[in-house]
Protein backbone atom coordinates (compact mmCIF):
# COMPACT_ATOMS: atom_id res chain seq x y z
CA UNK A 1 0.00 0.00 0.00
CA UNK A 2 2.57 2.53 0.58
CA UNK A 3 4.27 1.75 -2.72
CA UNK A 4 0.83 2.85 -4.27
CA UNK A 5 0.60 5.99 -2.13
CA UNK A 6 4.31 6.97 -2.91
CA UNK A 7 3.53 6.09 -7.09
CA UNK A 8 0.77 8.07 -7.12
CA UNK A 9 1.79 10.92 -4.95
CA UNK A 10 5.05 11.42 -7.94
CA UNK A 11 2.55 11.17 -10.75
CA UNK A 12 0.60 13.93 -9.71
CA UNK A 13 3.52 16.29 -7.83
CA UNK A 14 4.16 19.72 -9.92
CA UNK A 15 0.69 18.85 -11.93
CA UNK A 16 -1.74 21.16 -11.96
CA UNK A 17 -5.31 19.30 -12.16
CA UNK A 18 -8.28 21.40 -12.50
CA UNK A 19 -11.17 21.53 -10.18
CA UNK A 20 -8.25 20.15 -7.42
CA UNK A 21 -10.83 22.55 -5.08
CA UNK A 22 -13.74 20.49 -4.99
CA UNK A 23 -11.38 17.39 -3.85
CA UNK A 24 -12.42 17.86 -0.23
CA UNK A 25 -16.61 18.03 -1.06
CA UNK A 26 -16.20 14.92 -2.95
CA UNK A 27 -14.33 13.47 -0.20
CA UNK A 28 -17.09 14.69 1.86
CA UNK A 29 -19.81 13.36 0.21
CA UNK A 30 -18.77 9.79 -0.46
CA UNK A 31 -17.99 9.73 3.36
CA UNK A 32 -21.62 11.07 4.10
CA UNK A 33 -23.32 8.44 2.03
CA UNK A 34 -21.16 5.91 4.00
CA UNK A 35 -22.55 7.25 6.63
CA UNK A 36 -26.02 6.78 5.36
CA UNK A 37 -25.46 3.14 4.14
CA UNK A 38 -24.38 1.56 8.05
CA UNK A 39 -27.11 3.72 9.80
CA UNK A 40 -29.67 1.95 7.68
CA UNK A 41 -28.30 -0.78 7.80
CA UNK A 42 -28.30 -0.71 11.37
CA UNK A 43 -31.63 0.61 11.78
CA UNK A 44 -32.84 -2.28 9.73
CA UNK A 45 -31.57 -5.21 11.91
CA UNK A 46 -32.51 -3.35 15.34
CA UNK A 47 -36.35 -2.65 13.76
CA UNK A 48 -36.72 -6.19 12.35
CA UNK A 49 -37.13 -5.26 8.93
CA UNK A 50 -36.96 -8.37 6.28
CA UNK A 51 -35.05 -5.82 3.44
CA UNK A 52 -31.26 -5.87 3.78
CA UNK A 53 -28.66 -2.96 1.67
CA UNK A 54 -28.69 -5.40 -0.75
CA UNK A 55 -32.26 -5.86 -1.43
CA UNK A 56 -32.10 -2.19 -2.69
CA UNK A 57 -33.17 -1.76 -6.84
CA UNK A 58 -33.89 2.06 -7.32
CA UNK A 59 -37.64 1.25 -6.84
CA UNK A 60 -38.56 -0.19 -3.51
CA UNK A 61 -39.60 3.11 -1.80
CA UNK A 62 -39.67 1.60 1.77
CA UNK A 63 -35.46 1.47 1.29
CA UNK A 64 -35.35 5.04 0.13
CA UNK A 65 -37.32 6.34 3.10
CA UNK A 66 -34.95 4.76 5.25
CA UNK A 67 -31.86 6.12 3.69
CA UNK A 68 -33.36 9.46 3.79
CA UNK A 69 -34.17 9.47 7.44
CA UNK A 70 -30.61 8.19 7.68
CA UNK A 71 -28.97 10.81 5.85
CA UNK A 72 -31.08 13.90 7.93
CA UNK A 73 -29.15 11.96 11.07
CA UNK A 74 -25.55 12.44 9.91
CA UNK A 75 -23.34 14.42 11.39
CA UNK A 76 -19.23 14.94 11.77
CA UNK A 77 -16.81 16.67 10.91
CA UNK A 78 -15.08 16.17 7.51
CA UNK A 79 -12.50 18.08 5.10
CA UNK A 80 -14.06 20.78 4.64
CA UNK A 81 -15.83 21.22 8.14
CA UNK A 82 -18.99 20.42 10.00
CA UNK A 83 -21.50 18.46 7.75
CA UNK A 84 -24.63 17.63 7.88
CA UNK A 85 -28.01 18.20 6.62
CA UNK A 86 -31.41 19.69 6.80
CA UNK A 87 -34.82 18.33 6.31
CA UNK A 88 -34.76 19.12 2.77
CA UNK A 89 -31.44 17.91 1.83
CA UNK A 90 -29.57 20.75 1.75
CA UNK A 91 -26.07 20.89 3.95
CA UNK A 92 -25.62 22.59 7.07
CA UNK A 93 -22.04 24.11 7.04
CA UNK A 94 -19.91 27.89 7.50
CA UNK A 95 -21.54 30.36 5.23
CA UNK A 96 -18.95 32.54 3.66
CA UNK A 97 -20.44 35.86 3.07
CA UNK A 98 -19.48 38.16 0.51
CA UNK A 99 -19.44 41.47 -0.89
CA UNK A 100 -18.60 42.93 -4.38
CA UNK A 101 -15.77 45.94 -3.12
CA UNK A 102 -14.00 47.95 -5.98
CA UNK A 103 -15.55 45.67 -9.03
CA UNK A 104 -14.69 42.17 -7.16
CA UNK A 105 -16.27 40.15 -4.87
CA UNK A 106 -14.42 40.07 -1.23
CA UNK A 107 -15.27 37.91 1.82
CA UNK A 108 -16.06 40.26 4.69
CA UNK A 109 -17.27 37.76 6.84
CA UNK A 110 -18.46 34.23 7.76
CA UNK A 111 -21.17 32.70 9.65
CA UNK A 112 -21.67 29.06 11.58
CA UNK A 113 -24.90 27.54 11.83
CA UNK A 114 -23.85 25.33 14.83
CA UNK A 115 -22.89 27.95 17.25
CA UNK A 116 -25.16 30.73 15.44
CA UNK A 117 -22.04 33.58 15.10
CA UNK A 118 -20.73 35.53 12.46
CA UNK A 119 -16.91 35.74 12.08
CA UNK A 120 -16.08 39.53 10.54
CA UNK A 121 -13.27 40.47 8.33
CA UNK A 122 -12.30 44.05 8.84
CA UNK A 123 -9.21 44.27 6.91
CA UNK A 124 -11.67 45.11 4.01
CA UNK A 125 -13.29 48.49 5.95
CA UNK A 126 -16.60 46.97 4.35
CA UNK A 127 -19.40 48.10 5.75
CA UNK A 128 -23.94 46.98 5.31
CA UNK A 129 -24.87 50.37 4.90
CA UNK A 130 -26.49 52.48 1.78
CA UNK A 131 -25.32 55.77 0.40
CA UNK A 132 -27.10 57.51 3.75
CA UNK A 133 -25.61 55.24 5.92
CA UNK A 134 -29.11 54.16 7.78
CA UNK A 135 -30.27 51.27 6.34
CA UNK A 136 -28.99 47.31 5.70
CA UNK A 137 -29.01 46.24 2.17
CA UNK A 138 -32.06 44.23 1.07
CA UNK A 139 -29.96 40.51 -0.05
CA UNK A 140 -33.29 39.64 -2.28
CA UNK A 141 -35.98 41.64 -4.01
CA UNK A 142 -38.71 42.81 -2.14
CA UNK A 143 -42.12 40.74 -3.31
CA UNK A 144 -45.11 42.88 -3.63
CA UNK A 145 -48.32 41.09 -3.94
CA UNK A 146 -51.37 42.86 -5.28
CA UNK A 147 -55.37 41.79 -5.77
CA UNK A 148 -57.07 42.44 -8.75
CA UNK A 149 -60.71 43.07 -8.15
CA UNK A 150 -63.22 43.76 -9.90
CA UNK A 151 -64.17 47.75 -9.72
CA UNK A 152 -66.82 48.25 -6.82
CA UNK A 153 -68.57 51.03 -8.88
CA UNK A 154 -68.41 48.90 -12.31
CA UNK A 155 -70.03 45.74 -10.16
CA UNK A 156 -72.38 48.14 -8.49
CA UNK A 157 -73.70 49.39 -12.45
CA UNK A 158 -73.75 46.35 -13.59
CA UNK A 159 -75.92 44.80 -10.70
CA UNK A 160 -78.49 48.49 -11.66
CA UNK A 161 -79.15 47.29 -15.10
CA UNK A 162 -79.78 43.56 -13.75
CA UNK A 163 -82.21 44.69 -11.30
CA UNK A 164 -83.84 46.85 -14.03
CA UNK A 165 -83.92 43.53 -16.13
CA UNK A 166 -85.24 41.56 -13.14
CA UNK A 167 -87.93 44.30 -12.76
CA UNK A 168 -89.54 44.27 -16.28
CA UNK A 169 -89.36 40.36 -16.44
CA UNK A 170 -91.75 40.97 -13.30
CA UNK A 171 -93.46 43.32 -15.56
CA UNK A 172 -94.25 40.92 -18.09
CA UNK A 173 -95.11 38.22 -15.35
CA UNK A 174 -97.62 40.75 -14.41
CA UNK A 175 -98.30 41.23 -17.75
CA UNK A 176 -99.27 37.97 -18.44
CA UNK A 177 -101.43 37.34 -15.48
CA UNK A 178 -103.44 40.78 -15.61
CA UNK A 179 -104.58 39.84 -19.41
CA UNK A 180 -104.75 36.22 -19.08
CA UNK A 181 -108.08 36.11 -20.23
CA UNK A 182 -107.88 38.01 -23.53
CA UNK A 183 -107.64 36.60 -26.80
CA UNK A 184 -104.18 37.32 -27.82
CA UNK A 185 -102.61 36.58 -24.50
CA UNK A 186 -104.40 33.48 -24.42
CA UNK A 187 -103.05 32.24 -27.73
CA UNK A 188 -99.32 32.95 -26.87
CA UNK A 189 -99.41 30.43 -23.62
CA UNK A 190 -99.17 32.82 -20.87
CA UNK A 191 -97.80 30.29 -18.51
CA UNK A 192 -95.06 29.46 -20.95
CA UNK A 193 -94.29 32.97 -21.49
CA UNK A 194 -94.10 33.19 -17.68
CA UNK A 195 -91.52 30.85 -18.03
CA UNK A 196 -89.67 32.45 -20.19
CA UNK A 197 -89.73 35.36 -17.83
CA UNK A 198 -88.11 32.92 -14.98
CA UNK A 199 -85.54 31.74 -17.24
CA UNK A 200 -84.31 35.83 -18.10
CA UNK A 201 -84.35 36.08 -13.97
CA UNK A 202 -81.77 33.62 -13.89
CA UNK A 203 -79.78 35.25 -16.37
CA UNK A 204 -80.13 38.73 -14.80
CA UNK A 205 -78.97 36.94 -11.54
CA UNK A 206 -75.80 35.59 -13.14
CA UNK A 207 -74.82 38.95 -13.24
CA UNK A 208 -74.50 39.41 -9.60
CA UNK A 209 -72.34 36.42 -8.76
CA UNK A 210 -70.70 36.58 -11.76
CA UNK A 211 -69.19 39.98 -10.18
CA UNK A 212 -68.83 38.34 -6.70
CA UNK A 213 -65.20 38.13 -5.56
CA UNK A 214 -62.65 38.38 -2.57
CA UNK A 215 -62.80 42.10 -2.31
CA UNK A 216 -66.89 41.32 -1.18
CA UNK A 217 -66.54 38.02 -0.40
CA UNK A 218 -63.57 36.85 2.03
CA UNK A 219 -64.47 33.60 3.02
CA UNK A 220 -63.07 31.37 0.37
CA UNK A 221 -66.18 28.57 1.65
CA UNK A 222 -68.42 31.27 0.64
CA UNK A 223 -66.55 32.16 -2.34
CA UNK A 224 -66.71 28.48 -3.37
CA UNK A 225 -70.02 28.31 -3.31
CA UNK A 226 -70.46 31.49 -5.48
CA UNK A 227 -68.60 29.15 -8.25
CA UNK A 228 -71.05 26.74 -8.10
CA UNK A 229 -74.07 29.20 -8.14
CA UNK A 230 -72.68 30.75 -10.83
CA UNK A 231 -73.05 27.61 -13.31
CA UNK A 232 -76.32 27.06 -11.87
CA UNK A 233 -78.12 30.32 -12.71
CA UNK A 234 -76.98 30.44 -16.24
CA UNK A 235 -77.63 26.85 -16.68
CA UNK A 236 -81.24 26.94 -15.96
CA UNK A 237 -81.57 30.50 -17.03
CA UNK A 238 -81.20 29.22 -20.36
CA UNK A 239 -82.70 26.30 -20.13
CA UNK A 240 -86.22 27.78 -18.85
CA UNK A 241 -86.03 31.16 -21.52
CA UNK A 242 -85.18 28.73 -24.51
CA UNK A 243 -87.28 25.77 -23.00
CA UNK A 244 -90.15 27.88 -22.98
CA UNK A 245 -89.31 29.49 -26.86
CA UNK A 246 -88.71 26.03 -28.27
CA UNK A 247 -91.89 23.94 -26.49
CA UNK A 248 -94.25 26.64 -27.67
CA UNK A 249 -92.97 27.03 -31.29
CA UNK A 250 -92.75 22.94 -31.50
CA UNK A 251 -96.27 22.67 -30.42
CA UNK A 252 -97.69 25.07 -32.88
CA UNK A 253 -95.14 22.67 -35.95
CA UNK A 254 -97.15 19.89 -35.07
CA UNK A 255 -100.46 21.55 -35.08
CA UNK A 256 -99.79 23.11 -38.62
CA UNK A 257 -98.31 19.66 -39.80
CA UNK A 258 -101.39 18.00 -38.70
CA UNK A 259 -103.57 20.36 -40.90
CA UNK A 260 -101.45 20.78 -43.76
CA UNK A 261 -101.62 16.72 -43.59
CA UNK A 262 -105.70 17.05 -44.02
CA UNK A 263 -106.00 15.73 -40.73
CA UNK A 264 -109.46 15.86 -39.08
CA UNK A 265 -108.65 14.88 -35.56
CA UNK A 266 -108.36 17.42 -33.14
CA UNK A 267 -104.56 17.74 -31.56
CA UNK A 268 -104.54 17.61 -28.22
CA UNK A 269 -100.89 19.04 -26.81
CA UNK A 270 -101.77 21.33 -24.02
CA UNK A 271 -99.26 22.73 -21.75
CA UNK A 272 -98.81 20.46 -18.80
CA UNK A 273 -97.08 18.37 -21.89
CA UNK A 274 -94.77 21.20 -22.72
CA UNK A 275 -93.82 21.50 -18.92
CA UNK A 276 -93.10 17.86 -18.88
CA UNK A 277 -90.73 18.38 -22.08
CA UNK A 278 -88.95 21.45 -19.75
CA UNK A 279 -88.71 19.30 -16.56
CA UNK A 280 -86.99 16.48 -18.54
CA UNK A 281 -84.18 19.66 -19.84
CA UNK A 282 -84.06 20.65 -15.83
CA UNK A 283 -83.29 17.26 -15.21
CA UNK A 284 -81.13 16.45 -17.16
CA UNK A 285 -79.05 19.70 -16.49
CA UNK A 286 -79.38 18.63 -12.49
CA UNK A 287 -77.49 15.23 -13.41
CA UNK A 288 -75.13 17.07 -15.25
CA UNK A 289 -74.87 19.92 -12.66
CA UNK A 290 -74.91 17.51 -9.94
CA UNK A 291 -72.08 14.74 -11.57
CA UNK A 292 -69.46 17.96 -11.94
CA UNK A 293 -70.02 19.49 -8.75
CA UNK A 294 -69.41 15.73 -6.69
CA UNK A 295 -66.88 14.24 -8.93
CA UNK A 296 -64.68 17.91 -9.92
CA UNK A 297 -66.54 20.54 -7.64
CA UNK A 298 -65.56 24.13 -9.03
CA UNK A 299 -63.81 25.97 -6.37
CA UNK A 300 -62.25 29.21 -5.70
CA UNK A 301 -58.61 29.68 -6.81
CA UNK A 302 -55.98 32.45 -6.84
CA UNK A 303 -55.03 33.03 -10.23
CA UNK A 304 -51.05 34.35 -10.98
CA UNK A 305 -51.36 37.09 -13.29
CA UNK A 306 -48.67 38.09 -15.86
CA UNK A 307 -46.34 40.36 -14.08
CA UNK A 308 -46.86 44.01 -14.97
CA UNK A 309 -43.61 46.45 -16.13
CA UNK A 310 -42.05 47.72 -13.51
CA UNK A 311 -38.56 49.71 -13.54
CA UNK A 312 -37.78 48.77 -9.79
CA UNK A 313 -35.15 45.89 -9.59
CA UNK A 314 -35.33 45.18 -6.46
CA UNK A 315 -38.98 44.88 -6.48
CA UNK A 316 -40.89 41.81 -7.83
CA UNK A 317 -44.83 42.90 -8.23
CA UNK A 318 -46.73 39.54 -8.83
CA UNK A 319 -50.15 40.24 -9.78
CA UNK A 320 -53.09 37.84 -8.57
CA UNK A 321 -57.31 37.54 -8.88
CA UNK A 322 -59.58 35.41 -7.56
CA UNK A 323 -61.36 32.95 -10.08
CA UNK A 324 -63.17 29.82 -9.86
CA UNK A 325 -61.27 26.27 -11.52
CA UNK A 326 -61.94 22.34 -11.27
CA UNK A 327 -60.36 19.04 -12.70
CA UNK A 328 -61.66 18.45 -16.27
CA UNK A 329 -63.22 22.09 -16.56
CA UNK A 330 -63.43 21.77 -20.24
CA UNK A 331 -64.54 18.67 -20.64
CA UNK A 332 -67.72 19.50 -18.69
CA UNK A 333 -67.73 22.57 -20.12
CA UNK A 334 -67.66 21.49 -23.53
CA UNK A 335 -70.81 18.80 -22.70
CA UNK A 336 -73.15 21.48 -21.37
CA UNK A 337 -72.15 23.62 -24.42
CA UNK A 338 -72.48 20.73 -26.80
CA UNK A 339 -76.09 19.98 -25.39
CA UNK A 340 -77.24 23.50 -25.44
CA UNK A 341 -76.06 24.03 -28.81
CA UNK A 342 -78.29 21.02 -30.17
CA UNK A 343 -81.34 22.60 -28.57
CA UNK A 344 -80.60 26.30 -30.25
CA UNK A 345 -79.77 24.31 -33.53
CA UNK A 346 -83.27 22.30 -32.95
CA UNK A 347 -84.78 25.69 -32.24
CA UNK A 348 -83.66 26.95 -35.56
CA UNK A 349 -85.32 24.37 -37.30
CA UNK A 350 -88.90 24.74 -35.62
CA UNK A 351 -88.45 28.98 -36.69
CA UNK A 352 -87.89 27.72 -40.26
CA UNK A 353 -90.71 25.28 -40.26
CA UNK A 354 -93.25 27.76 -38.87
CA UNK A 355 -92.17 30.62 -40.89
CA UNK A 356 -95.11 30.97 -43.06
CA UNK A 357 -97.31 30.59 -39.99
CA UNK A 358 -98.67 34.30 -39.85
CA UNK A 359 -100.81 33.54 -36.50
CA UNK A 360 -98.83 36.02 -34.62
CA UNK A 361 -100.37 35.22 -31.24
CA UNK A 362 -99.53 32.02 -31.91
CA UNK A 363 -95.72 32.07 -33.88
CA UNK A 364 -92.61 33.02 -31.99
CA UNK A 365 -90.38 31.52 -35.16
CA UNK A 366 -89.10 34.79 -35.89
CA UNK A 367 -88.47 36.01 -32.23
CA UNK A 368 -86.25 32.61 -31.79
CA UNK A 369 -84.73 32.85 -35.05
CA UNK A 370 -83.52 36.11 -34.24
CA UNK A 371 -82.88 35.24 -30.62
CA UNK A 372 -80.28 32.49 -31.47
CA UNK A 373 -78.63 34.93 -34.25
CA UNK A 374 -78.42 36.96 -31.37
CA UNK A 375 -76.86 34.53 -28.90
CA UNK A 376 -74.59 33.22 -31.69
CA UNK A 377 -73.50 36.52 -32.01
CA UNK A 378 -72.51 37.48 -28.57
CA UNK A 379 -70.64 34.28 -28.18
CA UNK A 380 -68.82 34.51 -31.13
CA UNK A 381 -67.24 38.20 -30.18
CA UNK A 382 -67.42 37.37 -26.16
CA UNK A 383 -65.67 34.59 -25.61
CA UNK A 384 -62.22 35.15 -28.15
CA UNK A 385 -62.47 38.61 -26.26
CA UNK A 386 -62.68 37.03 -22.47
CA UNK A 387 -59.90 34.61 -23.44
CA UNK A 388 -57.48 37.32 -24.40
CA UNK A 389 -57.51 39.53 -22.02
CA UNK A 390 -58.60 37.25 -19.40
CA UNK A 391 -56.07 38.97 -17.18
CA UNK A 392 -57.95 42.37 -17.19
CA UNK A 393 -61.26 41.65 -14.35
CA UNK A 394 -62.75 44.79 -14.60
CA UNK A 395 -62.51 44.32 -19.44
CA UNK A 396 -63.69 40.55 -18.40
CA UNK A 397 -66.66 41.49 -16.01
CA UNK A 398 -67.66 43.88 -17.83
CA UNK A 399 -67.93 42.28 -21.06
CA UNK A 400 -69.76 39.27 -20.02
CA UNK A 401 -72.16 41.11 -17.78
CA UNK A 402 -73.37 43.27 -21.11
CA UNK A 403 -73.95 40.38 -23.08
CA UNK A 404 -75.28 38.74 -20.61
CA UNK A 405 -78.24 41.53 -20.11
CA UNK A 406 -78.23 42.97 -23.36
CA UNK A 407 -78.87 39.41 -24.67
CA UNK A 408 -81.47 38.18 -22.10
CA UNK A 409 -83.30 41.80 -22.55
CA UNK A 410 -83.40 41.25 -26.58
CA UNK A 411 -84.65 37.80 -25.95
CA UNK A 412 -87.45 39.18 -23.47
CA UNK A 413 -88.20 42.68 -25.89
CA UNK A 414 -88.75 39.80 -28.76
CA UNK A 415 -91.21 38.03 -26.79
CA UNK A 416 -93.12 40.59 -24.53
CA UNK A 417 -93.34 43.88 -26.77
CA UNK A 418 -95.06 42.29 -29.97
CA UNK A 419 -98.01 40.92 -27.44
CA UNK A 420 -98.11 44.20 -25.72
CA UNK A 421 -98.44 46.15 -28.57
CA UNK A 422 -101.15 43.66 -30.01
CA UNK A 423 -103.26 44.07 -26.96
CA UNK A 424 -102.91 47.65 -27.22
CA UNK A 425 -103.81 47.62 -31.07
CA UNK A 426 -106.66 45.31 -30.67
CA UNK A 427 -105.23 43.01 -33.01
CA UNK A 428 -107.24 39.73 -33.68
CA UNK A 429 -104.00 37.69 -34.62
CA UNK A 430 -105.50 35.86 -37.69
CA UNK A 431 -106.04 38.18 -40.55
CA UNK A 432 -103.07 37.41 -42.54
CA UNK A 433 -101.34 34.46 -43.62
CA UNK A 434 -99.27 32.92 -46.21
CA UNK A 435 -100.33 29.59 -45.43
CA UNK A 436 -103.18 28.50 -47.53
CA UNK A 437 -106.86 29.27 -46.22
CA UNK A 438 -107.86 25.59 -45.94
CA UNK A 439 -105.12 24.65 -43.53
CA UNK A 440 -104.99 27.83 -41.37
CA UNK A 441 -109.01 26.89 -40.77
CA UNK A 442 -107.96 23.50 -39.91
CA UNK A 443 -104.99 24.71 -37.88
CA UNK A 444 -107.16 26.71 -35.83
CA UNK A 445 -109.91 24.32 -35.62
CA UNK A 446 -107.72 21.65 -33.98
CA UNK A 447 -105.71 24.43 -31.47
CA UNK A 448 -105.80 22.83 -27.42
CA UNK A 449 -108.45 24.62 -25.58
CA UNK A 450 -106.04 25.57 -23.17
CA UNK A 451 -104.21 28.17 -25.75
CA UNK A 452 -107.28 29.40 -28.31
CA UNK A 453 -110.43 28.55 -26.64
CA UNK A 454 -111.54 28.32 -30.61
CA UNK A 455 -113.54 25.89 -32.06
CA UNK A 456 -115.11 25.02 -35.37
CA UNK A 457 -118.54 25.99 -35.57
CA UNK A 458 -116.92 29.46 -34.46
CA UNK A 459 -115.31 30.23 -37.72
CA UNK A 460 -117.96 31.36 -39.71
CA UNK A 461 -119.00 33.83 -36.98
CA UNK A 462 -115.79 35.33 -36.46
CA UNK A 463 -114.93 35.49 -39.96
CA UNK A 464 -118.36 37.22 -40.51
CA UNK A 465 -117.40 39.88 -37.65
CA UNK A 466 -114.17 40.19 -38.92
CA UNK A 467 -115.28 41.04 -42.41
CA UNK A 468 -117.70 43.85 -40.60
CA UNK A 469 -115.09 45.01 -38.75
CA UNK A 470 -112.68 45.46 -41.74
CA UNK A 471 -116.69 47.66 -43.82
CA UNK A 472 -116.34 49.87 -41.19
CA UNK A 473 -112.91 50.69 -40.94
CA UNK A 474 -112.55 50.91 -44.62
CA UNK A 475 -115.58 53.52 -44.05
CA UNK A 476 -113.43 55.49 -41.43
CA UNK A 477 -110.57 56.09 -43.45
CA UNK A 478 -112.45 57.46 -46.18
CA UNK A 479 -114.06 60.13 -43.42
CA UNK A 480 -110.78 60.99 -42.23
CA UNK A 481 -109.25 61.46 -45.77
CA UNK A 482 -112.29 63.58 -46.62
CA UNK A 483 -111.91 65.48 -43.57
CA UNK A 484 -108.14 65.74 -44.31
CA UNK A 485 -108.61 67.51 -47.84
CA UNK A 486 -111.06 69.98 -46.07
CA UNK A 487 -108.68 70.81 -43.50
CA UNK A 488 -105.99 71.44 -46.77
């Protein structure tokens, strides 16, 4: 052996190897893992275990657990001083602490975690102090967290037009029930249209969760539930608006089919069946609803913001916002957008069936043809917008919340204002058609009692009225135009 010591120690003498400074730490660590290796091996025989060192395969995590333990447990002192190590693996040793003094870094100092002092160097004539002398230099930069919420007086707008939407959706509900009993309210199923009125509540009411965040609501329980509410309201909100579109304009397809067919029997599809068809939609979004929120509930999350410019070095401003996230967001996500999308789709082919239906009180195939064009169309510019600039709350909020009324409130003008300004005009509803006469007659003969209250026997007396009506208005004009050229 000392023939090998004294052979290598002339091979290497007047050589200059690099990295000859990290000898020691390599020394160090070998010795450490030696270390290691007999605790465990010790602690295995003492605690019965059936694994030996040997047993060991890079894979058997019961080993590596005890070699970590081990290794948190060593302690001595090697070449290049104390050693040992915390809980996260790291090494406990001297700290050398250094300054940069005239353009190059200089040691002004050293500190020992064992005995907790600092050893100064004062040769240097280093001092901690800034320009002013008052202060210790920061050694990191200074982290400066900031909330983004959403603008109290933007939320607080917002939430004023909902509650005006809310308001006239009561108004129609009023509406509705105040003129139940006339004609042209009767034909357009008031209780469907009430409904419909339900359905733009829910919408309205997305509005004010939708703006809910921590800067109103601390709690994050609370604040988790807000999530959930959220996908609620606009979930059934459309589900009870379009629900209530769709069943109406179906029932009045089948009705004309059945007449245009030359079908004598009376069709009987009154409105307990069109609840039924809405219930079945509620359902089936509760399953769906219900599945998400057990399996991937949507909770509240703090969001990391991109960092905004800043010229300050030494400080790091990270940017953060409340928002709501769950496991497999998209996927459900994508399912309740897939499913509504089949029923606007759907809807768009009952409008185009019923088009030349001319029974206004009857016919809402324009009103939903139009209403989809304009959901399609606030979707298609909302949602590239939201994704782009989903880092701006206040842009977000405040784009979603104007679709979100501006949409319901065209979708409850479509179906409310025509009716109102029927009753107001005394309209009768059935004096022009482009369907031919034969199968409007038959069309209205076989209407549900529960909508028209019509039946056959009653045609030739209202079409008698109806052709009075339309003598003596014809005389009326001619009065006033007489009148008029007098007055010229």
């Amino acid at each position: 052996m000392p023939e090998v010591i004294e052979q290598y120690d002339m091979s290497v003498r007047g050589k200059n190897y690099p990295g000859t400074e990290y000898f020691p730490y390599g020394y160090d660590a070998a010795y450490a893992v030696a270390l290691a290796l007999n605790a465990s091996h010790t602690w295995l025989r003492e605690n019965g275990s059936a694994l030996r060192l040997e047993d060991y395969n890079y894979v058997t995590p019961e080993m590596t657990q005890v070699f970590l333990d081990q290794m948190d447990n060593v302690s001595y002192f090697g070449a290049t001083g104390p050693v040992s190590f915390d809980k996260t693996g790291d090494r406990i040793g001297l700290w050398v602490i250094e300054q940069v003094f005239n353009g190059t870094d200089a040691v002004v100092g050293y500190y020992d975690p064992f005995s907790a002092t600092f050893t100064w160097e004062n040769s240097t004539g280093i001092i901690f102090a800034d320009i002013d002398g008052t202060s210790v230099p920061i050694d990191a930069p200074l982290e400066v967290v900031i909330f983004h919420y959403i603008s109290l007086p933007l939320y607080i707008a917002t939430c004023a037009f909902a509650t005006a939407g809310v308001l006239v959706a009561f108004a129609f509900l009023y509406f509705n029930y105040r003129f139940r009993e006339k004609r042209v309210i009767k034909l357009s199923s008031p209780r469907l249209n009430n409904v419909i009125a339900v359905g733009c509540m829910c919408c309205y009411a997305s509005v004010y969760v939708f703006g809910l965040d921590g800067n109103l609501v601390p709690s994050r329980a609370a604040l988790d539930a807000v999530c959930k509410v959220r996908a609620v309201f606009l979930t059934y909100g459309f589900t009870l608006l379009f629900g209530g579109l769709l069943t109406k304009t179906w029932r009045v397809s089948v009705i004309f089919a059945s007449a245009g067919r030359g079908d004598t029997k009376r069709v009987n599809i009154k409105d307990q069946h069109l609840f039924a068809i809405i219930a079945m939609n509620l359902m089936l979004d509760t399953v769906l609803l219900a599945a998400w929120m057990t399996l991937f509930p949507l909770k509240s999350v703090v969001l990391n913001l991109p960092e905004p410019p800043q010229d300050d070095d030494d400080i790091i401003v990270v940017a953060r916002a409340d928002g709501c996230d769950s496991r497999h967001l998209m996927v459900f996500m994508s399912v309740i957008y897939t499913y509504k999308g089949m029923q606007l789709l759907y809807g768009a082919f009952l409008a185009w069936e019923t088009r030349k239906v001319k029974v206004v009180e009857l016919n809402d195939s324009q009103y939903i043809g139009l209403s989809i064009y304009n959901v399609f169309i606030l979707c298609a510019i909302g949602a590239p917008i939201v994704s782009i600039v989903d880092n701006q709350k206040d842009f977000v909020f405040a784009v979603v919340a104007t679709f979100t009324i501006f949409g319901t409130s065209v979708t409850l003008a479509f179906v409310s204002v025509p009716k109102i300004l029927q009753l107001k005009n005394g309209s009768v509803g059935h004096h022009a058609t482009a369907a031919p006469p034969h199968v409007q007659e038959k069309a209205l003969a076989v209407l549900p009692s529960t909508s028209s209250m019509i039946h056959t026997e009653d045609i030739p007396r209202i079409k008698a009225e109806l052709l009075k009506k339309t003598e003596e208005a014809e005389q009326l004009k001619q009065k006033i135009d007489r009148a008029a050229t007098c007055l010229a």
